[in-house]
C-alpha atoms as a PDB file:
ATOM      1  CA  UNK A   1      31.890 -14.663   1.520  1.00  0.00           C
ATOM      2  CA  UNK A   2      30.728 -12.909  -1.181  1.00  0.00           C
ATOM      3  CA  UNK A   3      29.818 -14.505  -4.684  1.00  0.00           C
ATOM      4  CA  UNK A   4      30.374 -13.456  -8.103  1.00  0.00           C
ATOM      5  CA  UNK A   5      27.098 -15.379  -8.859  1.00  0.00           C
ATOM      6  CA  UNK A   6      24.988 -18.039  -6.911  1.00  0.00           C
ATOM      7  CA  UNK A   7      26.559 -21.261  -5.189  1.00  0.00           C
ATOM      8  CA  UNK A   8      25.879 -24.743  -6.901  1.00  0.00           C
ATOM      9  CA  UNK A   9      22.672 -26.105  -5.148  1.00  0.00           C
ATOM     10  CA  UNK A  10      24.594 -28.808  -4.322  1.00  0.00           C
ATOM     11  CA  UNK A  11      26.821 -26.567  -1.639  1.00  0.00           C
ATOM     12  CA  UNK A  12      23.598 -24.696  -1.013  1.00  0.00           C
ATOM     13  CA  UNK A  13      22.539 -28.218   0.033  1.00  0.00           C
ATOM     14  CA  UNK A  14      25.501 -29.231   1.823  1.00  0.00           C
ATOM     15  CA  UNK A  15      25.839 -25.868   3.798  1.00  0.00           C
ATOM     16  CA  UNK A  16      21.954 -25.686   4.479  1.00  0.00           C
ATOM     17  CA  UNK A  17      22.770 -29.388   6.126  1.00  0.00           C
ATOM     18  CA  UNK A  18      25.795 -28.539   8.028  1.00  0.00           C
ATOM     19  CA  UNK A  19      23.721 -25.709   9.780  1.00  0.00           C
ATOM     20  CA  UNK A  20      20.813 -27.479  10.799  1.00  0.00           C
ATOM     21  CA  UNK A  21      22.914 -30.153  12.149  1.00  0.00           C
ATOM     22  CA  UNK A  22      25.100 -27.840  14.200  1.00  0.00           C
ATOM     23  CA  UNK A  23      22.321 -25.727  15.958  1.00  0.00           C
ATOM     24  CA  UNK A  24      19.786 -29.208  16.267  1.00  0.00           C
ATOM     25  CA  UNK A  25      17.270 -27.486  13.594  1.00  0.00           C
ATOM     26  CA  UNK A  26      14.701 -29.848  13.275  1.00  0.00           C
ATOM     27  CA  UNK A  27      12.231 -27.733  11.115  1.00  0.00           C
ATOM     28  CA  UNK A  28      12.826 -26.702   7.722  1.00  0.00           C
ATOM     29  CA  UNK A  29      11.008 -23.584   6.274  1.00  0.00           C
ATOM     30  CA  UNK A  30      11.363 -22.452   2.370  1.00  0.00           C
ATOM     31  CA  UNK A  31       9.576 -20.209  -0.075  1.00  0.00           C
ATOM     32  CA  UNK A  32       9.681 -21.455  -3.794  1.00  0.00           C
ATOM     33  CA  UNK A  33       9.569 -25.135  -3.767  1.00  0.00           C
ATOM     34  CA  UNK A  34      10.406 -25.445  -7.712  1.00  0.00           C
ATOM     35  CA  UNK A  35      11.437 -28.679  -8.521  1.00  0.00           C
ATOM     36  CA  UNK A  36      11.711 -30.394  -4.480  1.00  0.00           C
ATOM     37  CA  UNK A  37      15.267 -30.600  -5.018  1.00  0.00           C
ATOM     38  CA  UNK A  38      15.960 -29.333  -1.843  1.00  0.00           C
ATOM     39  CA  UNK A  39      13.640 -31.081   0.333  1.00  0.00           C
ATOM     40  CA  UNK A  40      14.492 -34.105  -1.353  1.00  0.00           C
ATOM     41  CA  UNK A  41      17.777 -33.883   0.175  1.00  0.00           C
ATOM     42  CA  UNK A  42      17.181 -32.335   2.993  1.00  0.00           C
ATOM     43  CA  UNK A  43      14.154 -34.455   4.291  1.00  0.00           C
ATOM     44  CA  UNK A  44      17.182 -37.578   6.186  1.00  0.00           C
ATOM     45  CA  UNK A  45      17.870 -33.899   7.964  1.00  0.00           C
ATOM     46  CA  UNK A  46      14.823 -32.776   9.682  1.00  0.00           C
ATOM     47  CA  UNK A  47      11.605 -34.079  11.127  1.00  0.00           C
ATOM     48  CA  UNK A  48       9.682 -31.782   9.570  1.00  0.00           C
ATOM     49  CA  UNK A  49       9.556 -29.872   6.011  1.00  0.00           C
ATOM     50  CA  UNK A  50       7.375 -26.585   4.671  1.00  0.00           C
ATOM     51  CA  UNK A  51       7.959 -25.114   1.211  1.00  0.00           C
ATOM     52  CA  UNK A  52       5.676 -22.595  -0.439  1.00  0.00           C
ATOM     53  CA  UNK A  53       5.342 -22.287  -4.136  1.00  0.00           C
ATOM     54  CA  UNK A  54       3.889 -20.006  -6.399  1.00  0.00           C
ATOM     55  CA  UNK A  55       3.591 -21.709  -9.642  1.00  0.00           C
ATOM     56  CA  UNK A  56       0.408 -23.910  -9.342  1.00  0.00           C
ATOM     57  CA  UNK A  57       2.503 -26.501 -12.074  1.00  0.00           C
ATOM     58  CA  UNK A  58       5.275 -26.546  -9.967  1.00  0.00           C
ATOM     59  CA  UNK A  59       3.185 -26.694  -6.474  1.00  0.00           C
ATOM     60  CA  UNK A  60       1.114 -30.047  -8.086  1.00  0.00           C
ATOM     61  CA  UNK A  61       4.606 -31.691  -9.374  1.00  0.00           C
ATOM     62  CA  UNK A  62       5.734 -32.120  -5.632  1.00  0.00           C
ATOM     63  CA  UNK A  63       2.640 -33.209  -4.271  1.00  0.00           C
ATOM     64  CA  UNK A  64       3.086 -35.779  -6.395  1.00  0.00           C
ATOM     65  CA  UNK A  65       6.833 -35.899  -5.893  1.00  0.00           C
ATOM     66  CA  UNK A  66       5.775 -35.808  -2.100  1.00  0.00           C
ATOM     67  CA  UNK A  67       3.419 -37.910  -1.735  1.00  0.00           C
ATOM     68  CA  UNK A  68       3.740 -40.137   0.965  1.00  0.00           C
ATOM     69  CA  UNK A  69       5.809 -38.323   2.986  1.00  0.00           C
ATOM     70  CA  UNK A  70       4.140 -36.942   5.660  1.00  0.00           C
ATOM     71  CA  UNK A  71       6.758 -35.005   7.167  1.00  0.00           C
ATOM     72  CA  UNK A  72       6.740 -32.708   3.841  1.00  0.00           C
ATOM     73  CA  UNK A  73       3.696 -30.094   3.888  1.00  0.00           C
ATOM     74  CA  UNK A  74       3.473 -28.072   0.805  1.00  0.00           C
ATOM     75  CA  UNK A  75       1.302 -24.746   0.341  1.00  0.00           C
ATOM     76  CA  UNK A  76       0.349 -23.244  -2.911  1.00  0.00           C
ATOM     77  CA  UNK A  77       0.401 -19.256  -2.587  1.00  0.00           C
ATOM     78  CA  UNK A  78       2.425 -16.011  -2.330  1.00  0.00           C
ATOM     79  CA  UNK A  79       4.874 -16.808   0.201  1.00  0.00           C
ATOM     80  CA  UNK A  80       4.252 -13.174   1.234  1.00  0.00           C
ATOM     81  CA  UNK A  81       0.686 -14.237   2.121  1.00  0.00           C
ATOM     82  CA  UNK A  82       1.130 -17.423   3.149  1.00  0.00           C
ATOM     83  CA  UNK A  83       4.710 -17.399   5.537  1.00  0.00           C
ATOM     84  CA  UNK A  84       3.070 -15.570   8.395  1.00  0.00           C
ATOM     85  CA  UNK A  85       0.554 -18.164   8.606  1.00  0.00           C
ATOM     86  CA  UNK A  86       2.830 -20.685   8.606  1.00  0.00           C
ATOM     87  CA  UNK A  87       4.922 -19.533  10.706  1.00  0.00           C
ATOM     88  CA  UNK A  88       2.384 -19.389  13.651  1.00  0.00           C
ATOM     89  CA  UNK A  89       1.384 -22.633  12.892  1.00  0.00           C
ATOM     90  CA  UNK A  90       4.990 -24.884  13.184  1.00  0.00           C
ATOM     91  CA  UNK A  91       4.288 -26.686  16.356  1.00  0.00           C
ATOM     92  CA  UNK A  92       8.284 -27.049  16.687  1.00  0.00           C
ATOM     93  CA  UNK A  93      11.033 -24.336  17.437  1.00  0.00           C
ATOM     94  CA  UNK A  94      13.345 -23.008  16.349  1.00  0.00           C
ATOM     95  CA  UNK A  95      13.234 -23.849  12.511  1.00  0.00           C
ATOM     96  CA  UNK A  96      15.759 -23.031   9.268  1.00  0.00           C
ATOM     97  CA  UNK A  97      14.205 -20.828   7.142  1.00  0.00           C
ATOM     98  CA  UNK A  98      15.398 -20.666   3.424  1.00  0.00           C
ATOM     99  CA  UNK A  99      13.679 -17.477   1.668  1.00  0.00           C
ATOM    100  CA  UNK A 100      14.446 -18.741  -1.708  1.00  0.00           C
ATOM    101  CA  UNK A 101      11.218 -17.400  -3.748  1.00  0.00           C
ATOM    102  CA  UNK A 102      11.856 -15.896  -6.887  1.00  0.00           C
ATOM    103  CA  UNK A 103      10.149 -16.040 -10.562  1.00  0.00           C
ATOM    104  CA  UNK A 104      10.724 -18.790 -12.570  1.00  0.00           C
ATOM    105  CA  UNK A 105      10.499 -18.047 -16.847  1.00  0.00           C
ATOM    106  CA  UNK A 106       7.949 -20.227 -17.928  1.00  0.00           C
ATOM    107  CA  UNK A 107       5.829 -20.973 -15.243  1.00  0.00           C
ATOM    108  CA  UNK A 108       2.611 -18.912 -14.681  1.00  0.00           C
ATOM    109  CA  UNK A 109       4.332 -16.849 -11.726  1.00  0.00           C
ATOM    110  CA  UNK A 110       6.573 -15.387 -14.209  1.00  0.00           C
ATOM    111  CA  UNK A 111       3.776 -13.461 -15.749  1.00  0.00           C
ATOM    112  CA  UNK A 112       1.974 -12.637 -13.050  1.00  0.00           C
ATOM    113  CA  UNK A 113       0.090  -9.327 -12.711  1.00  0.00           C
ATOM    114  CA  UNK A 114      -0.734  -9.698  -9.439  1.00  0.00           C
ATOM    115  CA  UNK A 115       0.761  -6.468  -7.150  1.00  0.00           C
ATOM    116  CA  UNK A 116       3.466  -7.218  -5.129  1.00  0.00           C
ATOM    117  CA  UNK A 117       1.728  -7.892  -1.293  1.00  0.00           C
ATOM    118  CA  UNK A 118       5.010  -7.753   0.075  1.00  0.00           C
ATOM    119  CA  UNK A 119       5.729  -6.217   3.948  1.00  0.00           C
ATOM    120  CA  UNK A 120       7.169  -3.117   5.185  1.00  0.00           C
ATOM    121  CA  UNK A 121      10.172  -4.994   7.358  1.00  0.00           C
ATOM    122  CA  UNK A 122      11.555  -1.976   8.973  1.00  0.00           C
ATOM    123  CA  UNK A 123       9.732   1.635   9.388  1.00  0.00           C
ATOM    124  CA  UNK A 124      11.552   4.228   7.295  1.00  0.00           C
ATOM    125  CA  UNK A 125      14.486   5.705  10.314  1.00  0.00           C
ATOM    126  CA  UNK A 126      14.494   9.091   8.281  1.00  0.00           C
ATOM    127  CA  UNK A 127      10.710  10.065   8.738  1.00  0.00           C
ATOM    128  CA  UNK A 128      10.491  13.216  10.747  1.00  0.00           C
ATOM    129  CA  UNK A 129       8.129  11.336  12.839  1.00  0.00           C
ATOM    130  CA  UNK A 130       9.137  11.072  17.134  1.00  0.00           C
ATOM    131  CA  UNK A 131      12.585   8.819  17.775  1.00  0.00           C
ATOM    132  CA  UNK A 132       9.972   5.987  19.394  1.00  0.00           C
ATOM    133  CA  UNK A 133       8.877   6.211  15.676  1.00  0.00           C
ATOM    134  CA  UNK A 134      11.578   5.627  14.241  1.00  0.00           C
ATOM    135  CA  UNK A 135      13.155   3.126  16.199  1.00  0.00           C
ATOM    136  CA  UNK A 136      10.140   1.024  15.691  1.00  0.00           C
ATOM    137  CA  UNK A 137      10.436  -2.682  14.015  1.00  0.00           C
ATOM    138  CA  UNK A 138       7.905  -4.380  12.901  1.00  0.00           C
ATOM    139  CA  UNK A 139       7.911  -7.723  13.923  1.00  0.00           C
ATOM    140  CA  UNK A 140       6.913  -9.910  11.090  1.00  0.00           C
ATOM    141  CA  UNK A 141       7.731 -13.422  11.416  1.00  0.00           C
ATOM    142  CA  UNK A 142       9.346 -13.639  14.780  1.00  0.00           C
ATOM    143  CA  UNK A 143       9.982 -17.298  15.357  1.00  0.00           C
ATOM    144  CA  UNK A 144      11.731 -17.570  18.668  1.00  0.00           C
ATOM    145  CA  UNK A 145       9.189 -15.851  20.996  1.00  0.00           C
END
């Protein structure tokens, strides 16, 4: 289904739910933790939550917000930087990831003037470079090996 412009969190919510229950996801990955919205209602769900943030205000809001909780870990960084860690670090499989990371006006990651750090996914197929070449993937963040 295609949208005209972005579901109501609450559906994003609902439908994030409805897929973790139907393929027993127990983990919960997501990049831009803004205001814990979604872990907050998605923490009766799993047994265990990760969310990355890039705003260092936003980032110390849910520690407080999360405090307590200690099936909620929270990282403050680029989720570029920080995911692949993370990823090799979840000591249960497989997990939901949500790749929800964006800028946020008025928080300090909106002004940023950091470079982008983020990864070359696929190499480019049109390169004149050998067919094993170009049929290469790189495998960045491969959770179910």
């Amino acid at each position: 289904m295609l949208y005209s412009k972005s579901p109501e969190p609450a559906a994003k919510r609902e439908a994030l739910g409805a897929l973790a229950r139907s393929h027993c996801l127990r983990v919960f990955v997501e990049t831009g933790t803004y205001n814990g919205d979604m872990l907050d209602s998605l923490m009766p769900v799993f047994t265990e939550l990760h969310s990355i943030e890039l705003s260092r205000p936003l980032h110390d809001a849910a520690l407080l917000r999360f405090a307590g909780f200690s099936k909620v870990h929270l990282y403050h960084g680029d989720s570029a930087e920080t995911l692949h860690g993370l990823v090799h670090s979840l000591k249960q499989a497989p997990a939901l990831f949500w790749l929800d990371a964006h800028l946020v006006p008025a928080t300090e990651a909106a002004f940023s003037t950091k470079p982008s750090t983020s990864r070359t996914i696929w190499r480019n197929s049109n390169s004149r470079k050998s067919k094993r070449a170009r049929n290469q993937k790189a495998t960045v963040g491969a959770v179910a090996s």
